[in-house]
N, C-alpha and C. Protein backbone atom coordinates (compact mmCIF):
# COMPACT_ATOMS: atom_id res chain seq x y z
N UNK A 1 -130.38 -37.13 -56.68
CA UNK A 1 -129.96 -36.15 -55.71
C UNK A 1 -128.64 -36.55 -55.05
N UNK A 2 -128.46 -38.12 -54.66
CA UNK A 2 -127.32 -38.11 -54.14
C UNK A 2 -125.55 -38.15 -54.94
N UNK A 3 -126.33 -38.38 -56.19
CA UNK A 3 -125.03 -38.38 -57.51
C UNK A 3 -124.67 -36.61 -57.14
N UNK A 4 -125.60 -35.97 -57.47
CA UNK A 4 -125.30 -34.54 -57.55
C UNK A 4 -124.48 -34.09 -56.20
N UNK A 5 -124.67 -34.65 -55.05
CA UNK A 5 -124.64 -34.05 -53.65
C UNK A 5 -122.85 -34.86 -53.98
N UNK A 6 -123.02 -36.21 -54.29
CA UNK A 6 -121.74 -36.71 -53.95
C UNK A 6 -120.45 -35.94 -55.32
N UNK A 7 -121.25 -35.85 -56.50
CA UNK A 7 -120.07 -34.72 -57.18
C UNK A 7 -120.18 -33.80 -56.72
N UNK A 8 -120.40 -32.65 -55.96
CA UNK A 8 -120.14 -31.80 -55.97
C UNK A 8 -119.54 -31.32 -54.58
N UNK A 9 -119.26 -32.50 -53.64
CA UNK A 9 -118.72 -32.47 -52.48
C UNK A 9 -116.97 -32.95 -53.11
N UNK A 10 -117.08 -33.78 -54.13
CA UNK A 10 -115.85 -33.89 -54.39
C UNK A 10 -115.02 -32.80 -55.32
N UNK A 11 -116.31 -32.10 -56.22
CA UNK A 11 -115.32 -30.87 -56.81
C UNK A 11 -114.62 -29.69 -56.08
N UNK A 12 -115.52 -29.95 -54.51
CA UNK A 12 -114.82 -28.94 -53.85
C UNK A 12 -114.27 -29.70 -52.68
N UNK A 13 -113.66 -30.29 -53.06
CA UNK A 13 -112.72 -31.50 -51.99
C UNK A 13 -113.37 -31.03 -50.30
N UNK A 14 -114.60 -31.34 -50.55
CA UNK A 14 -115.15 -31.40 -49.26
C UNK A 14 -114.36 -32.83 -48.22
N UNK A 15 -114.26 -32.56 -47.12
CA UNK A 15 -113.84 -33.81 -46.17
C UNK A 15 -115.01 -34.53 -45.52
N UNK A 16 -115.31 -35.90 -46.17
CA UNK A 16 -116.55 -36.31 -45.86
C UNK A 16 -115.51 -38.25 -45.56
N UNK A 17 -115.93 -38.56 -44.75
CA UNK A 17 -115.51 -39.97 -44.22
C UNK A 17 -115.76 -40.80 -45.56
N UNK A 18 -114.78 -41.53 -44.83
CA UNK A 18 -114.89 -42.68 -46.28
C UNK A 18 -116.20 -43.52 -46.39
N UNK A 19 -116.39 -43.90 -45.03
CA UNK A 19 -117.15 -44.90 -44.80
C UNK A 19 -118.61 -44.06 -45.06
N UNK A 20 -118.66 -42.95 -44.91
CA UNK A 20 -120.03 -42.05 -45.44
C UNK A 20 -120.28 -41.91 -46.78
N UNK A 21 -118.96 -41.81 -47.58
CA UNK A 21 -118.61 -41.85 -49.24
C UNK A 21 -119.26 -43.23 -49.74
N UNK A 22 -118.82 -44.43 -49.35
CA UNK A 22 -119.22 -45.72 -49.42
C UNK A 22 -120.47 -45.87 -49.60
N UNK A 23 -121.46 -45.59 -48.14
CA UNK A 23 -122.27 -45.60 -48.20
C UNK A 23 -123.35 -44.86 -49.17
N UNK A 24 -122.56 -43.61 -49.46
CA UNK A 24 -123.34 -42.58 -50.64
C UNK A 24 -123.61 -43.38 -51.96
N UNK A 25 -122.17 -44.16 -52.20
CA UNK A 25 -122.36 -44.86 -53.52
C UNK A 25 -122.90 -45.83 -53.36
N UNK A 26 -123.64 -46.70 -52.39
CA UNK A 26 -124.30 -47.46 -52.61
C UNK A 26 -125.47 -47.41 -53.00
N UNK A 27 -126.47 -46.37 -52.73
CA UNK A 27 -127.23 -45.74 -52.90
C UNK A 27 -127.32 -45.25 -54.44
N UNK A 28 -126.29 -45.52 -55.74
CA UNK A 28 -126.65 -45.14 -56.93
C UNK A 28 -126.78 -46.66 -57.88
N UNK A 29 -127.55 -46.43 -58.57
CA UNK A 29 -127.36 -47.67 -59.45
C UNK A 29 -126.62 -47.43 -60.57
N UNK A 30 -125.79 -48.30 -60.92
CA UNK A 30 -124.82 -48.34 -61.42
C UNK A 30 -124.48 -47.75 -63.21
N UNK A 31 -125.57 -47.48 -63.53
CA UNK A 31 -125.89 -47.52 -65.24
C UNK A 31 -126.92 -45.90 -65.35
N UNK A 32 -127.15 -45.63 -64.25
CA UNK A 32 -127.44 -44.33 -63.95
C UNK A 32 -126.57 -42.87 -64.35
N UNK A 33 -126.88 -42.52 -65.42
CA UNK A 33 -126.24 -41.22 -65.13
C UNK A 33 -127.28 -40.18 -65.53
N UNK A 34 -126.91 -38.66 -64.57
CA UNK A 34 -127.70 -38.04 -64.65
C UNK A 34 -126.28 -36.43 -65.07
N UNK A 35 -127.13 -35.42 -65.42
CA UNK A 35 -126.91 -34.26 -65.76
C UNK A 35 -126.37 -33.21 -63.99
N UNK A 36 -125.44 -32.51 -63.85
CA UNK A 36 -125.46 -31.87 -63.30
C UNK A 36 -126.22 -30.52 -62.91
N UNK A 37 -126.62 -29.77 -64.14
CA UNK A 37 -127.68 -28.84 -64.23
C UNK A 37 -128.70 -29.02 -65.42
N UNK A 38 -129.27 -27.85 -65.27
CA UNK A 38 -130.34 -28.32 -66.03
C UNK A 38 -130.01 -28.31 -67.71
N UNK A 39 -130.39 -29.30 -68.48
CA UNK A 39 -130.02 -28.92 -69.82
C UNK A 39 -130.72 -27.66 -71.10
N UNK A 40 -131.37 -27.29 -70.41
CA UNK A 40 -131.81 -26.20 -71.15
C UNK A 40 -130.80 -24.94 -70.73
N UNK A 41 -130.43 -24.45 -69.99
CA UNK A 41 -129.83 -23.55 -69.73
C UNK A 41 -128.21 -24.11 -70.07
N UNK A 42 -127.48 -25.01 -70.02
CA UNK A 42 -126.05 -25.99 -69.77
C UNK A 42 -126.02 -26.97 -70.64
N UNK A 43 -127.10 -27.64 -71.42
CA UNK A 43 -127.04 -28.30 -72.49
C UNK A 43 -126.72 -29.41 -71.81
N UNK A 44 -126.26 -30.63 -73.08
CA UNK A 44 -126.34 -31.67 -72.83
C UNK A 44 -124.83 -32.40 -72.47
N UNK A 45 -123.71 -31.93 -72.42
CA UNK A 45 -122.25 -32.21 -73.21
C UNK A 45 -121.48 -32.06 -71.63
N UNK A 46 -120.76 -32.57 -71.21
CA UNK A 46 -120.03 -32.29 -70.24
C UNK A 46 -119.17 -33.74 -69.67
N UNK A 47 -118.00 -33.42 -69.07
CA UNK A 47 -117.01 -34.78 -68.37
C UNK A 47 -117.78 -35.43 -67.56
N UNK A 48 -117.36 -36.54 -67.36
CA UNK A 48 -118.16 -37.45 -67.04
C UNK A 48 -117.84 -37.25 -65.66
N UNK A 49 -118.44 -37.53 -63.98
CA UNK A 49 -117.41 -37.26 -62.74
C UNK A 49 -117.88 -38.60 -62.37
N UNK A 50 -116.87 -39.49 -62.38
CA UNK A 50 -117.00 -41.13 -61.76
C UNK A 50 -116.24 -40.75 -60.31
N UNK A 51 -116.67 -41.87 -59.73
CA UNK A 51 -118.15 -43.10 -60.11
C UNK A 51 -119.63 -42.15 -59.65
N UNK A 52 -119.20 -41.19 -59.75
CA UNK A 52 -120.84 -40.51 -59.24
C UNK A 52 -121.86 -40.19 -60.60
N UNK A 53 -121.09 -40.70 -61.72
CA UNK A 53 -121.94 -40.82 -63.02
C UNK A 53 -123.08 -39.44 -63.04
N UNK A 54 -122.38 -38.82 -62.74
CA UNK A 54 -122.73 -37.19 -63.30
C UNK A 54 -121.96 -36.46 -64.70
N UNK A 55 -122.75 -35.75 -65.11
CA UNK A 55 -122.15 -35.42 -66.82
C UNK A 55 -122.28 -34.06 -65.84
N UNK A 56 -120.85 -33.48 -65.79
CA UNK A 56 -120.71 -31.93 -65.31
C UNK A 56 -120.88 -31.13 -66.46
N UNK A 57 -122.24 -30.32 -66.52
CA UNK A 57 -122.11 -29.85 -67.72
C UNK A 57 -122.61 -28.20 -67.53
N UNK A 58 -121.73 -28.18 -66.13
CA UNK A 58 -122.06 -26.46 -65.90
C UNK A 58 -120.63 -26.06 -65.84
N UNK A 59 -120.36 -25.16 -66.27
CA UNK A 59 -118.99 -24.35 -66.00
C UNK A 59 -118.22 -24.41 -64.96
N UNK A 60 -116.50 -24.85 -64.75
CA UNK A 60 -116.42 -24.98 -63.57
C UNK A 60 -116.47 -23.45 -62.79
N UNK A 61 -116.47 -22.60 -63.87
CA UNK A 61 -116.25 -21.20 -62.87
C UNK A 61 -117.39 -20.55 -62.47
N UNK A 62 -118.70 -21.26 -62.84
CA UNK A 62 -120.20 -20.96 -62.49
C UNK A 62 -120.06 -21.55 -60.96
N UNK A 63 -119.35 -22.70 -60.78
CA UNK A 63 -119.64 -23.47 -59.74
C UNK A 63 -119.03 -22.89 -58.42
N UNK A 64 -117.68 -22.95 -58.61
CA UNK A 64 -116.92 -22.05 -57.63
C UNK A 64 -116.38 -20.81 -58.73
N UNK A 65 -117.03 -19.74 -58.28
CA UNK A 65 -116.31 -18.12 -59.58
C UNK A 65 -115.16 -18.08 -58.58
N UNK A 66 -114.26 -17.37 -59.04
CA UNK A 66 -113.36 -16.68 -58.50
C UNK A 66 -113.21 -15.52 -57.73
N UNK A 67 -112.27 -15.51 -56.94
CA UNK A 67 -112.80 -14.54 -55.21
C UNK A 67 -114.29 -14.20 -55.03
N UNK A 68 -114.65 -15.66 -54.89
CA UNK A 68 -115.89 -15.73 -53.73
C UNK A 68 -115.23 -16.12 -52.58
N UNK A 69 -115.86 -15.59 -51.66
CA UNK A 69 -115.17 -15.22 -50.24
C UNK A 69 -115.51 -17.11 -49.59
N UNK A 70 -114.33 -17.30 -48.78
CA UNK A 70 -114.43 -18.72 -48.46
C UNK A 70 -115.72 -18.68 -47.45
N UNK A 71 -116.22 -19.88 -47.43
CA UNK A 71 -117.39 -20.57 -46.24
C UNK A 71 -117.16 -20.62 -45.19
N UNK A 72 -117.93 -21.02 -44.83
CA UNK A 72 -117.69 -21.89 -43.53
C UNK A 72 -117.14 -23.52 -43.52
N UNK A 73 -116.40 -24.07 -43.45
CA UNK A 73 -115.72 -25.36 -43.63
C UNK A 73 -117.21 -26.20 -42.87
N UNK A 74 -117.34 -27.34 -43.79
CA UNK A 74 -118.30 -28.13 -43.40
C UNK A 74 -117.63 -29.87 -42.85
N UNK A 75 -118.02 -30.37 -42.07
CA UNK A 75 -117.00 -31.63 -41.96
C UNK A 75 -118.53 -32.95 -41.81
N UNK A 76 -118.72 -33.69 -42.69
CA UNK A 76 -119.80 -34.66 -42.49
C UNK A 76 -119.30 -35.41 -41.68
N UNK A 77 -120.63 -35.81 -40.78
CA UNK A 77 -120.11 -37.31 -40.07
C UNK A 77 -119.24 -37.36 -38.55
N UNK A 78 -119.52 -35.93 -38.18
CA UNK A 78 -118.79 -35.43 -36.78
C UNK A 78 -119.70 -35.43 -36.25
N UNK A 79 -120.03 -35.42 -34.84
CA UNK A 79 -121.20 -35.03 -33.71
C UNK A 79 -121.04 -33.50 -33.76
N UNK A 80 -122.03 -32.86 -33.61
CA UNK A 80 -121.76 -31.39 -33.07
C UNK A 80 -120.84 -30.66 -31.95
N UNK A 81 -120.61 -32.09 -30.87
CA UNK A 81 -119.96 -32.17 -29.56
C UNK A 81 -118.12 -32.22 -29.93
N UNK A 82 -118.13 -33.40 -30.71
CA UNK A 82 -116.98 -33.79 -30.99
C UNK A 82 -116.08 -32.29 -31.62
N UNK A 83 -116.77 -31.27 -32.34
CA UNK A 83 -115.86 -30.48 -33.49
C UNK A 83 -115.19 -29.47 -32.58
């Protein structure tokens, strides 16, 4: 879960502290890699996203399509007070 959470905060250049990033990767073991989606539907084949040793093997335009309307900006690691 946290390989997946940490690629996919970086494919969408989420702003997450370093020192929270750090800590994310400590949390993977090193020889670990897992699939981004499921392989029955996305198969098995996809770039590798280091060091979060995820095989992206869903489309990037499944992930973010084009004119989907922007979010809400998320910022990890702020107090609710502080933003």
């Amino acid at each position: 879960m946290v390989q997946r959470l940490g690629c996919l905060l970086g494919l969408h250049n989420a702003s997450v502290p370093e020192e929270t990033r750090a800590d994310l990767l400590t949390l993977i073991r090193p020889n670990s890699k897992i699939l981004l989606g499921p392989r029955l539907k996305w198969g098995t084949t996809g770039k590798l996203a280091t060091p979060w040793n995820v095989v992206v093997n869903v489309p990037l335009d499944v992930l973010a399509p084009d004119g989907e309307p922007g979010r809400r900006r998320v910022v990890l690691g702020v107090e609710e007070s502080a933003r």
